[in-house]
Protein backbone atom coordinates (compact mmCIF):
# COMPACT_ATOMS: atom_id res chain seq x y z
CA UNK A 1 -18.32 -19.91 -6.15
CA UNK A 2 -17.52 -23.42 -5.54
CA UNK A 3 -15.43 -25.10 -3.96
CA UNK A 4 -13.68 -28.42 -4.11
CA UNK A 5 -13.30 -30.96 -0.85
CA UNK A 6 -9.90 -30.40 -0.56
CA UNK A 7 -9.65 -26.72 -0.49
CA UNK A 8 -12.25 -26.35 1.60
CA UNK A 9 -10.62 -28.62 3.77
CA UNK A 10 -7.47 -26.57 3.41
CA UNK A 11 -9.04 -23.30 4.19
CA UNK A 12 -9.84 -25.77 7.46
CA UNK A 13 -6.59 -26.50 7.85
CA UNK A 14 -4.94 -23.31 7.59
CA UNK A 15 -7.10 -21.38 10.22
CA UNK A 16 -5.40 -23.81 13.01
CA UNK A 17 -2.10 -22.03 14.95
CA UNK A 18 1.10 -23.29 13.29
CA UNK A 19 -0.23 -25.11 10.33
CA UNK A 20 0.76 -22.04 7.80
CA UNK A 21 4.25 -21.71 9.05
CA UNK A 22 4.44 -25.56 8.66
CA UNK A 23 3.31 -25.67 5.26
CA UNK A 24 6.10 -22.63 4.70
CA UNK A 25 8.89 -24.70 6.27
CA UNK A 26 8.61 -27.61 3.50
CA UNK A 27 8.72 -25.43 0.99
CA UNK A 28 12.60 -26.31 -0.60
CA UNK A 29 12.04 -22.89 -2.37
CA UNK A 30 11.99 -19.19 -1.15
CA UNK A 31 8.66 -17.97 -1.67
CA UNK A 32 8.33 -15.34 -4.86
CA UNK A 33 6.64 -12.44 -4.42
CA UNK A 34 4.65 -9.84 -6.43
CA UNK A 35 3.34 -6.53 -5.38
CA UNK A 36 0.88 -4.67 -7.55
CA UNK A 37 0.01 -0.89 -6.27
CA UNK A 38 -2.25 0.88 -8.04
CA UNK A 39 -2.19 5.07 -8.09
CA UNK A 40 -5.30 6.82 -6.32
CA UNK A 41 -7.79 3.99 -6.07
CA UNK A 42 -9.98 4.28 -3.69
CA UNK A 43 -11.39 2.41 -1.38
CA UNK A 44 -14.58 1.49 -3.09
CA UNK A 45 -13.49 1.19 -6.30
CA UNK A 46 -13.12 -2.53 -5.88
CA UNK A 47 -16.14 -4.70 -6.12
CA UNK A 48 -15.14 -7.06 -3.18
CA UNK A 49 -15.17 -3.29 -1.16
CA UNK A 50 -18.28 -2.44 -2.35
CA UNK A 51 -18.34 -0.96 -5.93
CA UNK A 52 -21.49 -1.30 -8.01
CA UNK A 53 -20.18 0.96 -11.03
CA UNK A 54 -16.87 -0.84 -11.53
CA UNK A 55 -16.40 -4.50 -12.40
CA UNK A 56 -13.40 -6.18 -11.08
CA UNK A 57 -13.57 -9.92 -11.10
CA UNK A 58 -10.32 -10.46 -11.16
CA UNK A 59 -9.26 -9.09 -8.07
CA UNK A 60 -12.28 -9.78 -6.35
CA UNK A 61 -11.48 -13.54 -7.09
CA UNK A 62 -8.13 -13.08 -5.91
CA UNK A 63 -9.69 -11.91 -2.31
CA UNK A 64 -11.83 -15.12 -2.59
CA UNK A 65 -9.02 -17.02 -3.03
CA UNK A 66 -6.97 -15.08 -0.12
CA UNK A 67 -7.55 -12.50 2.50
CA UNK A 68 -8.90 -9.01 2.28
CA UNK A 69 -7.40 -6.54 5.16
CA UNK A 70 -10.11 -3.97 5.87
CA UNK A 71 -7.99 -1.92 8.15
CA UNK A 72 -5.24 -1.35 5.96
CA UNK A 73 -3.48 1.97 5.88
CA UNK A 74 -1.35 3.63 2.74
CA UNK A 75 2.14 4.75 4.41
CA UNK A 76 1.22 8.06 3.89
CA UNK A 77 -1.67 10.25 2.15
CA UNK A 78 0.38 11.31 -0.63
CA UNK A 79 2.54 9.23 -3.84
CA UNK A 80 6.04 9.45 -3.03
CA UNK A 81 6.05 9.45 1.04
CA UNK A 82 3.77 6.35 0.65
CA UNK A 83 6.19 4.65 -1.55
CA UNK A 84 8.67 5.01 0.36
CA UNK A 85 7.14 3.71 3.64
CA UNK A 86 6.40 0.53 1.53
CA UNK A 87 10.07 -0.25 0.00
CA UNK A 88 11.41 0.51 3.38
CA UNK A 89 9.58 -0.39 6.04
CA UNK A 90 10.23 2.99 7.78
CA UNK A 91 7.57 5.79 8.81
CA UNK A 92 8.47 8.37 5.26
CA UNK A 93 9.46 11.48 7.98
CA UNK A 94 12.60 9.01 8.62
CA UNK A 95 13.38 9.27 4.92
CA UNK A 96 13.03 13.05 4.85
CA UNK A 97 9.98 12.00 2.01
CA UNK A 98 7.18 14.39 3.13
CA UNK A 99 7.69 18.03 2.57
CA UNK A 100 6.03 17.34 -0.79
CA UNK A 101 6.10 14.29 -3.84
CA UNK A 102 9.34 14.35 -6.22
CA UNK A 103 9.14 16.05 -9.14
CA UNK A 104 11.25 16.85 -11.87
CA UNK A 105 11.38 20.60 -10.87
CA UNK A 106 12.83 19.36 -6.85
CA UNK A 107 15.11 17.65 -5.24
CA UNK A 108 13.43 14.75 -3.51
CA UNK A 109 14.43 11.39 -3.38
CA UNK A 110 14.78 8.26 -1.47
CA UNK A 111 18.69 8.22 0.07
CA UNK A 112 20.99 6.29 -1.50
CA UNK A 113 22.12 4.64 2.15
CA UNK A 114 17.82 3.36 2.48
CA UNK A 115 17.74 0.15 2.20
CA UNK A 116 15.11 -1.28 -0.03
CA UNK A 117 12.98 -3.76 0.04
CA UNK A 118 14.83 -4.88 -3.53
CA UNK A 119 18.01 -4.16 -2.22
CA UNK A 120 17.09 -6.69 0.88
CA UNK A 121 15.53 -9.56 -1.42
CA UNK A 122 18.51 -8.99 -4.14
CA UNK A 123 20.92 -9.85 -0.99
CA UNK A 124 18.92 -13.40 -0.25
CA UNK A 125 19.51 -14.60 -4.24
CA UNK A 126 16.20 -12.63 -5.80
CA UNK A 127 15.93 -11.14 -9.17
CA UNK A 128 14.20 -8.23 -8.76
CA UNK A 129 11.99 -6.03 -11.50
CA UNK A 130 9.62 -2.72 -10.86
CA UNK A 131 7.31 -2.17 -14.05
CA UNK A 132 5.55 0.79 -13.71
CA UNK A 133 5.80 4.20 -11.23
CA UNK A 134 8.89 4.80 -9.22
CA UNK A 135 8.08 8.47 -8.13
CA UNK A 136 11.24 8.62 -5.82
CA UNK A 137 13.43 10.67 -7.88
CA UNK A 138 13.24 11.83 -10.81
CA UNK A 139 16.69 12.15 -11.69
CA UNK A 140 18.50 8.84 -13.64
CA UNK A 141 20.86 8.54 -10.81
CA UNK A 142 17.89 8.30 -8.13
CA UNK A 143 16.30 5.52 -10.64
CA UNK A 144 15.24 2.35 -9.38
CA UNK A 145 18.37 0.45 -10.99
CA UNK A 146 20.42 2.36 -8.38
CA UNK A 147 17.99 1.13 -5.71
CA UNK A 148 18.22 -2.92 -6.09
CA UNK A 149 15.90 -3.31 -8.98
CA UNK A 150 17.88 -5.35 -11.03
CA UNK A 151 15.08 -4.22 -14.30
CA UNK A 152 13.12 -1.30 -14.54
CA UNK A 153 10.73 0.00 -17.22
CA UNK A 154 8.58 2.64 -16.12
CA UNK A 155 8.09 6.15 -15.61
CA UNK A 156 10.03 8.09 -13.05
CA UNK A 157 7.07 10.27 -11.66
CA UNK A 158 3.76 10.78 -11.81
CA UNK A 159 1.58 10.87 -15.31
CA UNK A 160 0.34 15.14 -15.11
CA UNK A 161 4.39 16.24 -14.36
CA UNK A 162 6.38 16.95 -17.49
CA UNK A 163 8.61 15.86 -19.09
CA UNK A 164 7.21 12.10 -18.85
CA UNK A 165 9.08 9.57 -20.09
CA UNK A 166 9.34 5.89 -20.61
CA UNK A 167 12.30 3.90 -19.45
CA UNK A 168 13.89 1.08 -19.72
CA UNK A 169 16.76 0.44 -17.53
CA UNK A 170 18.06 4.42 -17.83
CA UNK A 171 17.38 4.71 -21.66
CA UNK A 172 14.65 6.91 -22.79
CA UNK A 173 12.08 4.69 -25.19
CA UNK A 174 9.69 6.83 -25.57
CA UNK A 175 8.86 10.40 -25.10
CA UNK A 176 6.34 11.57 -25.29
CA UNK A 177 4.27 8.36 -23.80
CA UNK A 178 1.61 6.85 -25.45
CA UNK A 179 -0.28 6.48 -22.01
CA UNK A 180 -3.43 4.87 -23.10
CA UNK A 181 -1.05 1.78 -23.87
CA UNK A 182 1.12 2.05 -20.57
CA UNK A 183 -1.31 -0.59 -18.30
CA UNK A 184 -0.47 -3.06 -21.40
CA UNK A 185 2.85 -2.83 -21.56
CA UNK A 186 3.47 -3.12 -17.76
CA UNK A 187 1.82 -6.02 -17.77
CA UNK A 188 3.51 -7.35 -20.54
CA UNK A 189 7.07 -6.87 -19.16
CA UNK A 190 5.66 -8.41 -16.12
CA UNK A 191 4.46 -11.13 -18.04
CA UNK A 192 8.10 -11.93 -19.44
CA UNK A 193 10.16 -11.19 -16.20
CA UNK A 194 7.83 -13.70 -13.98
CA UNK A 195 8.00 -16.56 -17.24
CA UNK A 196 12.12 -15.93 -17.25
CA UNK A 197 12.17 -16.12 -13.35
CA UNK A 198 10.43 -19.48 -13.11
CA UNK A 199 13.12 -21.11 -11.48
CA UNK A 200 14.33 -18.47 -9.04
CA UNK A 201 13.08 -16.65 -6.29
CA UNK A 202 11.68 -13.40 -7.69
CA UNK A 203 10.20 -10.24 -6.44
CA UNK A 204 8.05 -8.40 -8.80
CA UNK A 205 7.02 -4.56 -7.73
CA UNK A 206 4.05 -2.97 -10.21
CA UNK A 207 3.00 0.41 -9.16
CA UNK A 208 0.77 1.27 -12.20
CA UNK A 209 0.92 4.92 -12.91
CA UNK A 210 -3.63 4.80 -12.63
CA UNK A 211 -5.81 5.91 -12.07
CA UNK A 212 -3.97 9.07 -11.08
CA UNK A 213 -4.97 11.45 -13.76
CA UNK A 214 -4.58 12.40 -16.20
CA UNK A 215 -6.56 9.54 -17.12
CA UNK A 216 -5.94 7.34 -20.39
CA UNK A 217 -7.41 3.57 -21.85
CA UNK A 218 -6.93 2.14 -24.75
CA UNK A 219 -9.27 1.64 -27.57
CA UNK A 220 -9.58 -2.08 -25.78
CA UNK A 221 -11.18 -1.12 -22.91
CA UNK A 222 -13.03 2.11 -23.84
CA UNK A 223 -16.40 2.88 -22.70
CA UNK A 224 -16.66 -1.05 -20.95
CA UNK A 225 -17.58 0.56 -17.43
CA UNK A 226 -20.41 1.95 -15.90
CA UNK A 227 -18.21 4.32 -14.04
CA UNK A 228 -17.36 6.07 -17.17
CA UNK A 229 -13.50 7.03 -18.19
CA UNK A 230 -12.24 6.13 -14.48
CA UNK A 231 -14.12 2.81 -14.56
CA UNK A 232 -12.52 2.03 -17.26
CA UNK A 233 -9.24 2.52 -15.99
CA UNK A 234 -9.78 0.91 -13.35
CA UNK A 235 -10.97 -2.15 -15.29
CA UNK A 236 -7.52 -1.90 -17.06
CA UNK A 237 -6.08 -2.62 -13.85
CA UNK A 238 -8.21 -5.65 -13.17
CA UNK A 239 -7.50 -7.26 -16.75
CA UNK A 240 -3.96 -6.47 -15.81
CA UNK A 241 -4.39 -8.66 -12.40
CA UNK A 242 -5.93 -11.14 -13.98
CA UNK A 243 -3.06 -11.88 -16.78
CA UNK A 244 -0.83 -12.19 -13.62
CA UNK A 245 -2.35 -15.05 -12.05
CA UNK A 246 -3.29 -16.66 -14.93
CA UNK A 247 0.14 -16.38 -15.76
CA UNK A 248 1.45 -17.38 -12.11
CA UNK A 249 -1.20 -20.54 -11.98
CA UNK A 250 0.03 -21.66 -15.57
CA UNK A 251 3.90 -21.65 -14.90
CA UNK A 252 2.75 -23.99 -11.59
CA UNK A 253 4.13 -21.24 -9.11
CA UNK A 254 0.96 -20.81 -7.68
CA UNK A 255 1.77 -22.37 -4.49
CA UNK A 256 5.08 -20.98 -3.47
CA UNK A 257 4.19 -17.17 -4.70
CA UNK A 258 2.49 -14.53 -2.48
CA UNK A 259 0.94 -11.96 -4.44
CA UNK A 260 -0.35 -8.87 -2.53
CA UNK A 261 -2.77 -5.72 -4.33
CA UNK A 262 -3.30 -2.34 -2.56
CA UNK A 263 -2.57 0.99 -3.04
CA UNK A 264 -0.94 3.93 -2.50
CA UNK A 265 -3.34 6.60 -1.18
CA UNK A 266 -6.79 7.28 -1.41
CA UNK A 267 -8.89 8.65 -4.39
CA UNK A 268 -8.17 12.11 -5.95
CA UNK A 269 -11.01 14.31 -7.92
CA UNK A 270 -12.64 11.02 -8.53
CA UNK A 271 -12.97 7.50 -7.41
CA UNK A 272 -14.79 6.33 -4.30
CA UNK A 273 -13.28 6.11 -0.70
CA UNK A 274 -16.26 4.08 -0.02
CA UNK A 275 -18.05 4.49 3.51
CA UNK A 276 -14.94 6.75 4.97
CA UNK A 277 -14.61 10.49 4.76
CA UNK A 278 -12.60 12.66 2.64
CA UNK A 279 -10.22 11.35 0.14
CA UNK A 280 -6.46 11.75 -1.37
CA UNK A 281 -3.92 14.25 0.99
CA UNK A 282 -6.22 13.90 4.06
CA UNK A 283 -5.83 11.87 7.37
CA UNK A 284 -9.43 11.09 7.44
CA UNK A 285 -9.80 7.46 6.72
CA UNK A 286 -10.79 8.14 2.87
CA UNK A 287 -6.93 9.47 2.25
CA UNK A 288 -4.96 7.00 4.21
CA UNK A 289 -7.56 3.74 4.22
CA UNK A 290 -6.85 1.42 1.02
CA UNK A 291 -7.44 -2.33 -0.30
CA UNK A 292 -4.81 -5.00 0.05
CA UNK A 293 -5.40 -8.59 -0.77
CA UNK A 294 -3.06 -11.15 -0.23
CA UNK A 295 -2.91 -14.62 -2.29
CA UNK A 296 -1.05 -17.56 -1.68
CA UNK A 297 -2.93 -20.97 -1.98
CA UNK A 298 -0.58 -23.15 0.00
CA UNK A 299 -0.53 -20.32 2.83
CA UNK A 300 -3.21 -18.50 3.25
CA UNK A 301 -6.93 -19.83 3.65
CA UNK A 302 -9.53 -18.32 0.82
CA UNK A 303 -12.01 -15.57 1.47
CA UNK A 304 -10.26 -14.73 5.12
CA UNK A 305 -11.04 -11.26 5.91
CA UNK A 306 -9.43 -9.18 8.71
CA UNK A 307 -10.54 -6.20 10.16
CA UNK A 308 -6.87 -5.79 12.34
CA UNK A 309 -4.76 -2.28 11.15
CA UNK A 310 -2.37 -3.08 9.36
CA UNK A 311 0.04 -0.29 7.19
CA UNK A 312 2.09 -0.62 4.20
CA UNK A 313 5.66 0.04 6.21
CA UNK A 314 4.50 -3.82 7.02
CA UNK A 315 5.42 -5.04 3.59
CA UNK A 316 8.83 -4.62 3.65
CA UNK A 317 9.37 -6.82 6.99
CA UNK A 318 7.04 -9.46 6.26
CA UNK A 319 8.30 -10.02 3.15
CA UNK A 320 12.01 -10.34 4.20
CA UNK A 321 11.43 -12.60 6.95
CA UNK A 322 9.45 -14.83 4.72
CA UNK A 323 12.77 -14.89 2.27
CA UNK A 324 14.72 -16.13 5.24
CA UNK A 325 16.09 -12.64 5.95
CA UNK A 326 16.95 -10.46 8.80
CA UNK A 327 15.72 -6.75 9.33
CA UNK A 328 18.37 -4.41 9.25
CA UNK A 329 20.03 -3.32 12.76
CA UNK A 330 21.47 -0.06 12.12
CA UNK A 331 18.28 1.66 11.87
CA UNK A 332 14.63 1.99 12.82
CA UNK A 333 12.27 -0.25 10.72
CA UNK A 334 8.61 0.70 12.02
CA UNK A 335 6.52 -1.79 10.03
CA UNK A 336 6.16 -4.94 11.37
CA UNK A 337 5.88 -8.94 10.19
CA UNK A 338 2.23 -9.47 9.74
CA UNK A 339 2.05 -12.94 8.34
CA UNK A 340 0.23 -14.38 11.28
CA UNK A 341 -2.29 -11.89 10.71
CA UNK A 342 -2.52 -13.47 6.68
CA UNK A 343 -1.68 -17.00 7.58
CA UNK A 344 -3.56 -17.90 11.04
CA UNK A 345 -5.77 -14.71 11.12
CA UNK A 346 -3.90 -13.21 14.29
CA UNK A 347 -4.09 -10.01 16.20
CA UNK A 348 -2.28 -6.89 14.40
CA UNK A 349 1.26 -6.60 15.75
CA UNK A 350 0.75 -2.85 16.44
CA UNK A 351 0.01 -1.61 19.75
CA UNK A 352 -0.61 2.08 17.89
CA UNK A 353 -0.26 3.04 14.17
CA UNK A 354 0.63 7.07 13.56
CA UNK A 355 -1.26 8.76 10.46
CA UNK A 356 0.58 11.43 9.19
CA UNK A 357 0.16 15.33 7.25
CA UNK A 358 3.51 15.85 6.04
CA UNK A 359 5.81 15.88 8.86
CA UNK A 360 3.24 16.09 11.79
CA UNK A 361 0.84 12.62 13.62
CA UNK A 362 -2.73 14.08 12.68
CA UNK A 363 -3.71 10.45 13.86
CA UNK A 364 -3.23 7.51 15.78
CA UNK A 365 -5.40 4.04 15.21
CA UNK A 366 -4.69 1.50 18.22
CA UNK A 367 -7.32 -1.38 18.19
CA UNK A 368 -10.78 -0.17 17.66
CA UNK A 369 -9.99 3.87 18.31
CA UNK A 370 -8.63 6.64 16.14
CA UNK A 371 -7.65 9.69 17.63
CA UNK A 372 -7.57 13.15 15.99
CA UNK A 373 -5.81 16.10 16.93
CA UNK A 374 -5.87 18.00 13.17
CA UNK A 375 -7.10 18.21 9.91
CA UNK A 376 -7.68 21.16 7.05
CA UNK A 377 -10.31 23.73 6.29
CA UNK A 378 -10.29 24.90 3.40
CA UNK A 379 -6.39 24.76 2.95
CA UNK A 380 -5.88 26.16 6.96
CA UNK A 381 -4.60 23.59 9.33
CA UNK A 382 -7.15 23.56 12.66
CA UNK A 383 -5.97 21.88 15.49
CA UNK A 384 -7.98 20.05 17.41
CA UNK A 385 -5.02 20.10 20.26
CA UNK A 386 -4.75 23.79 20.71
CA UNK A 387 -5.22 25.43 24.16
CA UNK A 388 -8.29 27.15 22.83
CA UNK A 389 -9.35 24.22 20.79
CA UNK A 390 -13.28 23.22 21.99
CA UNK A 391 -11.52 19.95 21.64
CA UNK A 392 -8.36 20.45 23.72
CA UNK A 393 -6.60 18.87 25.35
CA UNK A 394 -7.13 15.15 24.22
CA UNK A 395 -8.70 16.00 20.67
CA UNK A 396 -11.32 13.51 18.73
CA UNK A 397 -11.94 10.12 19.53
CA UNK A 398 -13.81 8.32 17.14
CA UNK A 399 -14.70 4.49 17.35
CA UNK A 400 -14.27 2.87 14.26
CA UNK A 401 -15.86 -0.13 15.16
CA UNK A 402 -19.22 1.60 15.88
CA UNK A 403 -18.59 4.87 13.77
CA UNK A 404 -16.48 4.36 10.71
CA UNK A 405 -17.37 7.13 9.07
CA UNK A 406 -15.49 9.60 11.35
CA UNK A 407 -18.35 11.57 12.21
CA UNK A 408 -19.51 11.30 16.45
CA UNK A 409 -16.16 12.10 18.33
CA UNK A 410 -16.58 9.54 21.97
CA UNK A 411 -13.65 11.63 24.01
CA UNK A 412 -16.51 12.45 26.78
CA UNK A 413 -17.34 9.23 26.72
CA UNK A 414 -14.44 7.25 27.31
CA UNK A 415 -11.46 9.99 28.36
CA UNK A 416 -9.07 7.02 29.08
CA UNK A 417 -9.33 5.54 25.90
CA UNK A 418 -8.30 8.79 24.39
CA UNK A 419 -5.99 9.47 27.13
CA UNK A 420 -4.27 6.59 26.11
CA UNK A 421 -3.65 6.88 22.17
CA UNK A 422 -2.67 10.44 23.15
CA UNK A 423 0.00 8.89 24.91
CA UNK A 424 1.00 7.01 22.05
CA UNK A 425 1.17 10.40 19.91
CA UNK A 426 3.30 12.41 22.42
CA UNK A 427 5.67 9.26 22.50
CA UNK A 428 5.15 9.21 18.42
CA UNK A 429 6.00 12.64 18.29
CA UNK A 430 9.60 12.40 20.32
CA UNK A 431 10.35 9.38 18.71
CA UNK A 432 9.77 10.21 15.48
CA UNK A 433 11.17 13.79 16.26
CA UNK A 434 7.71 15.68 14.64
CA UNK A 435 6.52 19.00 15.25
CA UNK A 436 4.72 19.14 18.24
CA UNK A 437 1.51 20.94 17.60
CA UNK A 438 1.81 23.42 20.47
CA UNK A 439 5.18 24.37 19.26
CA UNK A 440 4.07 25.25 15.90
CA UNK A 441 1.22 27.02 17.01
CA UNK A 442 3.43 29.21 19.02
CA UNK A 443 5.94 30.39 15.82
């Protein structure tokens, strides 16, 4: 790939302390932003992570052109906890999100007193749109117009619950969907909301309902990947990301508009979580470990790669203080502002991260070190901090750096290490009021 004088100079530029915030302080206008999440992608299933099967050129230029986080954690291992954790900024056990996903047959939704991360931008003088997957209710008066989206046309859950229909605003257009067109017509709405927001501060939110499955492509796209019916979903998604920044680049917003791609969990029945183990519903690093690429050419210097943890309860305060905003002080926000780790390559702001299974810290990543104290086997939860546990009392410690795989736990080998992130999960678990393993081993 080539690149000119001046951006390489640029990319110079923007690695030296300060210059980043500089370059956002004479910017007249509030920076737009546009978050696209896709639905169980996996880790690998980008080619800038490592795909050979799938072809995404799109979004693997966008990483040239920005930075790729490698240590970036979903919210949460499942849809709608994970969601939330992103539009608030808040761990999902604070927004009672994790006994299981919404679904038209329960009662789960985000509260009407969260504040959103649409509700925050609407406040600063955004328009705000979601085109796609809401999954936080799947009632009309849970919707996303009754959650600061000023436009919504979507689906309210996920694509296999029933019945499925397409909105927009709260009217029904179509039921049954035509799903092997939905990746289009997201796009398309997209399209028109970021051409009729031109000259305003924006925030676009696209969680595409793939490649959860059931899986569906149009006639368009059909048979184009080497990674068969997933592949070329997944290639969907790329065209998709591709129309956006042609379309951003073209209306000359480029430079004032930070687009970010991830998403929300890791990969279900198929897809790839790359080098990391397990996959979707797990707190492994294949269910909780997920792309996210940030653009902005005036910002952020092209093909920057981090390897700092980072976690999608991030997005909500970074991209509030960027609009000039303040965080919200009658509650806990747990994410924190990571634009110096986009803009001057800094340090994560986390001293510990907490990696959840439902409403219990399986996990805790600080620096380098992950430490483990349960998982599953074969649907039975096995604690690793049980009395009797082999493992007890400090549980697994794996180094990430050396072992990313999960597979060598290094607890003998460096006890104070993992007598330190446990410290971090006891204080996780009274903070965040959780179920203390012992407790529930005791019931």
């Amino acid at each position: 790939m080539r690149h000119s004088n001046s951006t390489i100079l640029l990319a110079l530029l923007l690695l030296l302390p300060g210059f980043a915030s500089n370059v956002m302080a004479q910017t007249s206008q509030r920076p737009n932003f546009i978050v696209v999440m896709a639905d169980d992608l996996g880790y690998g299933d980008l080619g800038i992570y490592g795909s050979t099967l799938i072809d995404t050129p799109n979004i693997d230029l966008m990483a040239l052109q920005g930075m790729r986080l490698n240590s970036f954690y979903s919210s949460a291992n499942v849809c709608t906890a994970a969601r939330g954790g992103l539009l608030t900024g808040r761990y999902p056990i604070r927004l009672n999100l994790v006994s299981d996903v919404a679904r038209p047959t329960n009662e789960i939704h985000i509260a009407r007193d969260e504040i959103t991360l649409a509700e925050a931008l609407k406040e600063l003088g955004y328009s705000t749109a979601l085109f796609g997957k809401w999954h936080l209710g799947s009632r009309l008066e849970w919707s996303p117009i009754h959650h600061g989206f000023d436009e919504f046309y979507g689906v309210l859950h996920s694509n296999d619950m029933t019945p499925l229909e397409l909105y927009s605003g709260e009217q029904v257009i179509e039921d049954p969907v035509d799903q092997t067109t939905l990746t289009q017509r997201y796009t398309a709405e997209a399209l028109r909301f970021i051409e009729d927001n031109r000259d305003n501060p924006f925030f676009l939110y696209l969680p595409h309902s793939f490649p959860h499955v059931p899986l569906f492509v149009s006639d368009q796209f059909t048979g184009q990947s080497d990674a068969g019916l997933y592949g070329d979903v997944v290639e969907t998604i790329d065209w998709s990301m591709g129309r956006i920044l042609d379309q951003v680049k073209a209306l000359g917003l480029d430079d004032n508009t930070l687009i970010i791609f991830t998403s929300d969990n890791g990969p279900w029945f198929e897809g790839s979580s790359g080098p990391f183990r397990d996959r979707k519903a797990s707190s492994w690093e294949g269910g909780l470990r997920v792309p996210f690429i940030a653009r902005w050419p005036s910002v952020i210097a092209p093909g920057s790669v981090s390897h700092e943890p980072a976690m999608g309860i991030d997005i909500f305060p970074t991209l509030v203080k960027l609009a000039g905003g303040t965080l919200p002080d009658d509650r806990e926000i747990d994410g924190k502002n990571i634009m110096p780790m986009l803009s001057q390559n800094a340090a994560t702001p986390h001293e510990a991260l907490y990696l959840f299974n439902k409403d219990r810290i399986a996990g805790v990543r600080s620096g380098r070190w992950k430490l483990v104290v349960e998982s599953f086997y074969r649907s039975v939860l096995v604690s690793f901090d049980h009395p009797d546990s082999y493992y007890a009392p400090l549980g697994l410690l794996f180094d990430l750096e050396l072992d990313p795989t999960e597979t060598y736990s290094y607890t003998r080998e460096n006890p104070e290490v993992a007598a330190r992130l446990r410290g971090y999960l006891e204080r996780g678990q009274q903070a965040l009021n959780t179920t203390v393993l012992q407790q529930m081993w005791n019931r």
